[in-house]
N, C-alpha and C. Protein backbone atom coordinates (compact mmCIF):
# COMPACT_ATOMS: atom_id res chain seq x y z
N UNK A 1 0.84 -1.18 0.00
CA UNK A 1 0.00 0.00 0.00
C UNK A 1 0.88 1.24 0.00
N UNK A 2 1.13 1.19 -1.41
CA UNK A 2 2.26 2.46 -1.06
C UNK A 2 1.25 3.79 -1.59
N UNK A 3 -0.05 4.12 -1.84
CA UNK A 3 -0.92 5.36 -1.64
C UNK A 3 -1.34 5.62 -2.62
N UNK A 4 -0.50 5.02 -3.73
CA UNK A 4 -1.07 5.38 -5.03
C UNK A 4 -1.64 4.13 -6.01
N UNK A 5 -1.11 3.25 -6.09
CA UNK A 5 -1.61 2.04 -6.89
C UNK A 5 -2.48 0.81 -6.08
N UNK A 6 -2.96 1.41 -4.71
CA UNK A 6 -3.60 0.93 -3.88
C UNK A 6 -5.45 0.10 -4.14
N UNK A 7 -5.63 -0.64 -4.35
CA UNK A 7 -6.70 -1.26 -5.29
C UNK A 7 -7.54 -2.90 -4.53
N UNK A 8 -8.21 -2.37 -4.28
CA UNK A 8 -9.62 -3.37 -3.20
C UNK A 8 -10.16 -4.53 -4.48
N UNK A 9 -10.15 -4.13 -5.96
CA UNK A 9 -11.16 -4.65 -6.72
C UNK A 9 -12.34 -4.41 -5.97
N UNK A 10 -12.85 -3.58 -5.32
CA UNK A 10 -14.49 -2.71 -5.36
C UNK A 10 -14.66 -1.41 -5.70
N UNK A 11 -14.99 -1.65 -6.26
CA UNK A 11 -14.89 0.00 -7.17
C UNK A 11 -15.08 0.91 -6.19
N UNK A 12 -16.22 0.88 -5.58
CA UNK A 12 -16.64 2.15 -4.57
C UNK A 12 -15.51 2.23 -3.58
N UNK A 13 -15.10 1.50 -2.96
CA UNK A 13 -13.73 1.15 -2.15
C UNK A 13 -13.22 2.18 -2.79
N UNK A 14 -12.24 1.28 -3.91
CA UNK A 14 -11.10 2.17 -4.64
C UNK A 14 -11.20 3.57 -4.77
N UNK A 15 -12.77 3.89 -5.14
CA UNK A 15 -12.92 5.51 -5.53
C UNK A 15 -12.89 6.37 -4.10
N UNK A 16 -13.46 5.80 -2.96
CA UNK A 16 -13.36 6.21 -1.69
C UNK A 16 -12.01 6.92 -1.20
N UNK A 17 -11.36 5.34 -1.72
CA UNK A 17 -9.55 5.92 -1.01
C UNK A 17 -9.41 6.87 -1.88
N UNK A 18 -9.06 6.49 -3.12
CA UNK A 18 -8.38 7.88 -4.07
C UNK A 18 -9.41 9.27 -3.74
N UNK A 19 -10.36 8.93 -3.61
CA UNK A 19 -11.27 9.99 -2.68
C UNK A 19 -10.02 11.19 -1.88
N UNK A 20 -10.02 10.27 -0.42
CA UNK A 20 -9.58 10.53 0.80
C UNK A 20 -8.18 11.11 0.42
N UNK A 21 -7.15 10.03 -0.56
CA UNK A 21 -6.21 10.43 -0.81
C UNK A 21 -5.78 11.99 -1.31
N UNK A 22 -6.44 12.72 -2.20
CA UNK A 22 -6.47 13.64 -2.85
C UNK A 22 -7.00 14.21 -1.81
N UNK A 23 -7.71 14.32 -0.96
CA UNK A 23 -8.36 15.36 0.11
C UNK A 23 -7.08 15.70 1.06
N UNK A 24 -6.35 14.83 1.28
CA UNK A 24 -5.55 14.46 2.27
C UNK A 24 -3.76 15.67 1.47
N UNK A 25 -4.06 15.38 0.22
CA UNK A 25 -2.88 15.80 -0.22
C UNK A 25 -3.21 17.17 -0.61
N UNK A 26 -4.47 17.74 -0.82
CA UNK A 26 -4.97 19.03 -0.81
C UNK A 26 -4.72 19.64 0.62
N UNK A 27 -4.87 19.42 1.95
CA UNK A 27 -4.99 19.24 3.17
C UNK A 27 -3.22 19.96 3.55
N UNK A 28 -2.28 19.20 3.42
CA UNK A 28 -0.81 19.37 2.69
C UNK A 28 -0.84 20.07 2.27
N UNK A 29 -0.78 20.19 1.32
CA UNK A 29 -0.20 21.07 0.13
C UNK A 29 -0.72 22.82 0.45
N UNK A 30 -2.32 22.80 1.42
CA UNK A 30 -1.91 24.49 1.54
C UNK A 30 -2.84 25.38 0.64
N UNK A 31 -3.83 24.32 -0.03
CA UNK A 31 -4.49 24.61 -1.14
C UNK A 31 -5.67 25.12 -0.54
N UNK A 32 -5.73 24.61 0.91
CA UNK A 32 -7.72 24.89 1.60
C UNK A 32 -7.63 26.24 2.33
N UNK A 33 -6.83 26.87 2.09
CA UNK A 33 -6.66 28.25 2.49
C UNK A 33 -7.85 29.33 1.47
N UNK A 34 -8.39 28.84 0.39
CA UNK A 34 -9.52 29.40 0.12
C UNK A 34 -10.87 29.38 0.82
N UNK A 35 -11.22 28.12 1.39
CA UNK A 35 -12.03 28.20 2.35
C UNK A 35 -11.96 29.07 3.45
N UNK A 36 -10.88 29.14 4.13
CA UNK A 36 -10.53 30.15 5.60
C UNK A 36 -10.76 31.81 4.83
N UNK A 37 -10.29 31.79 3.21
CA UNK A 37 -10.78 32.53 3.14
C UNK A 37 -12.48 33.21 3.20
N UNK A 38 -13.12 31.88 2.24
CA UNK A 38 -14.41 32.29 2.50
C UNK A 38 -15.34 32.77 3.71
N UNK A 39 -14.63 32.10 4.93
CA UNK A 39 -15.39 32.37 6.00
C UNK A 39 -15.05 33.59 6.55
N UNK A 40 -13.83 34.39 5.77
CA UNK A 40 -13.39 35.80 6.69
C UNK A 40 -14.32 36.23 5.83
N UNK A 41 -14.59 35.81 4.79
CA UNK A 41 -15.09 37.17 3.96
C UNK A 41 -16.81 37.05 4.69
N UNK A 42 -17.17 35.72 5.18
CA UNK A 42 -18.56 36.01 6.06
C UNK A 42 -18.94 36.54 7.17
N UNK A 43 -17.73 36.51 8.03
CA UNK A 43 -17.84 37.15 8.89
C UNK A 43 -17.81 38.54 8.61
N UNK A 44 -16.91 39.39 7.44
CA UNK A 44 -16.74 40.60 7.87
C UNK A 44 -18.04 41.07 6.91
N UNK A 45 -18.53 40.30 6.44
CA UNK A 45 -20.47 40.48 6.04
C UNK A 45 -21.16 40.56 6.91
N UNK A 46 -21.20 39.55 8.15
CA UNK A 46 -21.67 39.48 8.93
C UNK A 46 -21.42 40.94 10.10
N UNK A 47 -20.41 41.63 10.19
CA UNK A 47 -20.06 42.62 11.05
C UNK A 47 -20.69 43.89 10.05
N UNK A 48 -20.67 44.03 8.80
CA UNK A 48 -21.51 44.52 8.12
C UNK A 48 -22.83 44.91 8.67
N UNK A 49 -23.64 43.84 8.37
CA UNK A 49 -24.68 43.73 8.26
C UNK A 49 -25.10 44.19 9.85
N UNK A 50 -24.77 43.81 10.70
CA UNK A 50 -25.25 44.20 11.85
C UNK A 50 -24.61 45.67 12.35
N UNK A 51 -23.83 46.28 11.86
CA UNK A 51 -23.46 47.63 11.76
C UNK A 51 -24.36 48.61 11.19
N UNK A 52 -24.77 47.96 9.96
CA UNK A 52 -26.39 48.76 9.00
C UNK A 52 -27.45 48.63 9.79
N UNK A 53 -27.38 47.27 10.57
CA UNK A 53 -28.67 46.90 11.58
C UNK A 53 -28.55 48.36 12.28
N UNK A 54 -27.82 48.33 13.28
CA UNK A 54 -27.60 48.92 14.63
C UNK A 54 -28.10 50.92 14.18
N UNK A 55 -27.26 51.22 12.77
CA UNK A 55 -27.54 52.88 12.61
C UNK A 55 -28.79 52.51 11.97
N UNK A 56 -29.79 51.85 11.70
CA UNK A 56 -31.07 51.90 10.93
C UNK A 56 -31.51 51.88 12.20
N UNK A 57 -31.64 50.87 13.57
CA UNK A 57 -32.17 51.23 14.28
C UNK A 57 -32.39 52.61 15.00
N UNK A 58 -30.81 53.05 15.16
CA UNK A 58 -30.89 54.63 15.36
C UNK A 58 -31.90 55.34 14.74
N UNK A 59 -31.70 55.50 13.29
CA UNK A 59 -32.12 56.77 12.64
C UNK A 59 -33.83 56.27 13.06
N UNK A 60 -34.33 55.35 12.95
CA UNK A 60 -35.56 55.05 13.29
C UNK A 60 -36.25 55.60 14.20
N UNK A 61 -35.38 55.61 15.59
CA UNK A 61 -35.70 55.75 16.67
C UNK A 61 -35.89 57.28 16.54
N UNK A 62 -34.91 57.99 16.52
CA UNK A 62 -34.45 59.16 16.16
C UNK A 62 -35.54 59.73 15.37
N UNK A 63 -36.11 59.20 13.85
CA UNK A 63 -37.57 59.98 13.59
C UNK A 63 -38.90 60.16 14.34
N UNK A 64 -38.70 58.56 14.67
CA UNK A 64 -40.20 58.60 15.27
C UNK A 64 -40.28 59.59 16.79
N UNK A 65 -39.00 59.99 17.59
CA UNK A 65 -38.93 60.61 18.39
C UNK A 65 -38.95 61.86 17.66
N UNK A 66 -38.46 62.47 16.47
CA UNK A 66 -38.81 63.62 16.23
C UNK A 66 -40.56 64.03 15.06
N UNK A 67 -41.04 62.64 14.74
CA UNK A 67 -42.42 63.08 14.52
C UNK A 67 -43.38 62.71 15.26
N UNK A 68 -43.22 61.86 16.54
CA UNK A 68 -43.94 62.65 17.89
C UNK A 68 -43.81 63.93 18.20
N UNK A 69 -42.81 64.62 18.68
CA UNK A 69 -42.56 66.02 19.13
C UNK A 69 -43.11 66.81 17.70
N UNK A 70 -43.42 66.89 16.20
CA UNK A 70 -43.63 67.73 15.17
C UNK A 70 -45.45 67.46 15.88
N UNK A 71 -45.54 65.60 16.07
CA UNK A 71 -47.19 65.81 16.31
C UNK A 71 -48.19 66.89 17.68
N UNK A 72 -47.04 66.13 18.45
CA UNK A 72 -47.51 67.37 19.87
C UNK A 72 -47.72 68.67 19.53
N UNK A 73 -46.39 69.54 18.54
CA UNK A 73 -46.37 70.90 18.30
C UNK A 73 -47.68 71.06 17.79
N UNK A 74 -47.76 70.48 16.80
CA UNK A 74 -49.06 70.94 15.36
C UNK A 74 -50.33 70.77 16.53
N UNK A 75 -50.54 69.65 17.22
CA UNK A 75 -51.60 70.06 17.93
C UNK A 75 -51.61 71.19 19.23
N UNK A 76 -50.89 71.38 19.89
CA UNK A 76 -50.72 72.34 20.74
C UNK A 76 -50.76 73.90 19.69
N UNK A 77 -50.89 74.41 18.27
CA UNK A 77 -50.43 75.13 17.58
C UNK A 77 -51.94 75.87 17.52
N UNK A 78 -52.00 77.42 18.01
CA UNK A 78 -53.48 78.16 17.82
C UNK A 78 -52.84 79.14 16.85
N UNK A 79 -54.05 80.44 16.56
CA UNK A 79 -53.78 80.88 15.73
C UNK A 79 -52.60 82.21 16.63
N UNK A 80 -52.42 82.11 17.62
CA UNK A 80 -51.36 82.74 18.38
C UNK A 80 -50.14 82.70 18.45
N UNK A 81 -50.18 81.00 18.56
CA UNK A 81 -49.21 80.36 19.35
C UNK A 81 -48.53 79.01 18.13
N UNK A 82 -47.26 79.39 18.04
CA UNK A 82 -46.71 78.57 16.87
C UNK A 82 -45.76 77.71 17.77
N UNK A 83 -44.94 76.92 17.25
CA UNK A 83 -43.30 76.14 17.94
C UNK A 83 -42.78 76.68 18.32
């Protein structure tokens, strides 16, 4: 079993190892460093996204606190008495 001419006669067997084998030598070799990439690039989506969360909640808050106070004025408003 020297890793490469390694052979069960069952096919699914055989395809399994050479499977594993090639995973194993990808693994090595330094190649799965695209994955680690993918997941930085989700996280810093993820820090994104909850950054847009957090100032949408602001500005939200922030209107509806300033078109309460426009609603109070307009009704408190005579023909005297303005904002």
């Amino acid at each position: 079993m020297n890793g490469r001419n390694f052979s069960t006669g069952i096919p699914g067997v055989d395809f399994l190892i050479t499977f594993l084998q090639g995973r194993v030598q990808r693994a090595r070799s330094g190649e799965l460093d695209r994955g680690a990439s993918a997941v930085e690039w989700v996280i810093i989506s993820a820090v994104v996204v909850a950054i847009v969360g957090v100032v949408a909640a602001i500005i939200s808050k922030a209107l509806d606190t300033g078109a309460t106070k426009v609603g109070k004025c307009i009704e408190g408003t005579t023909a005297s008495k303005t904002c």
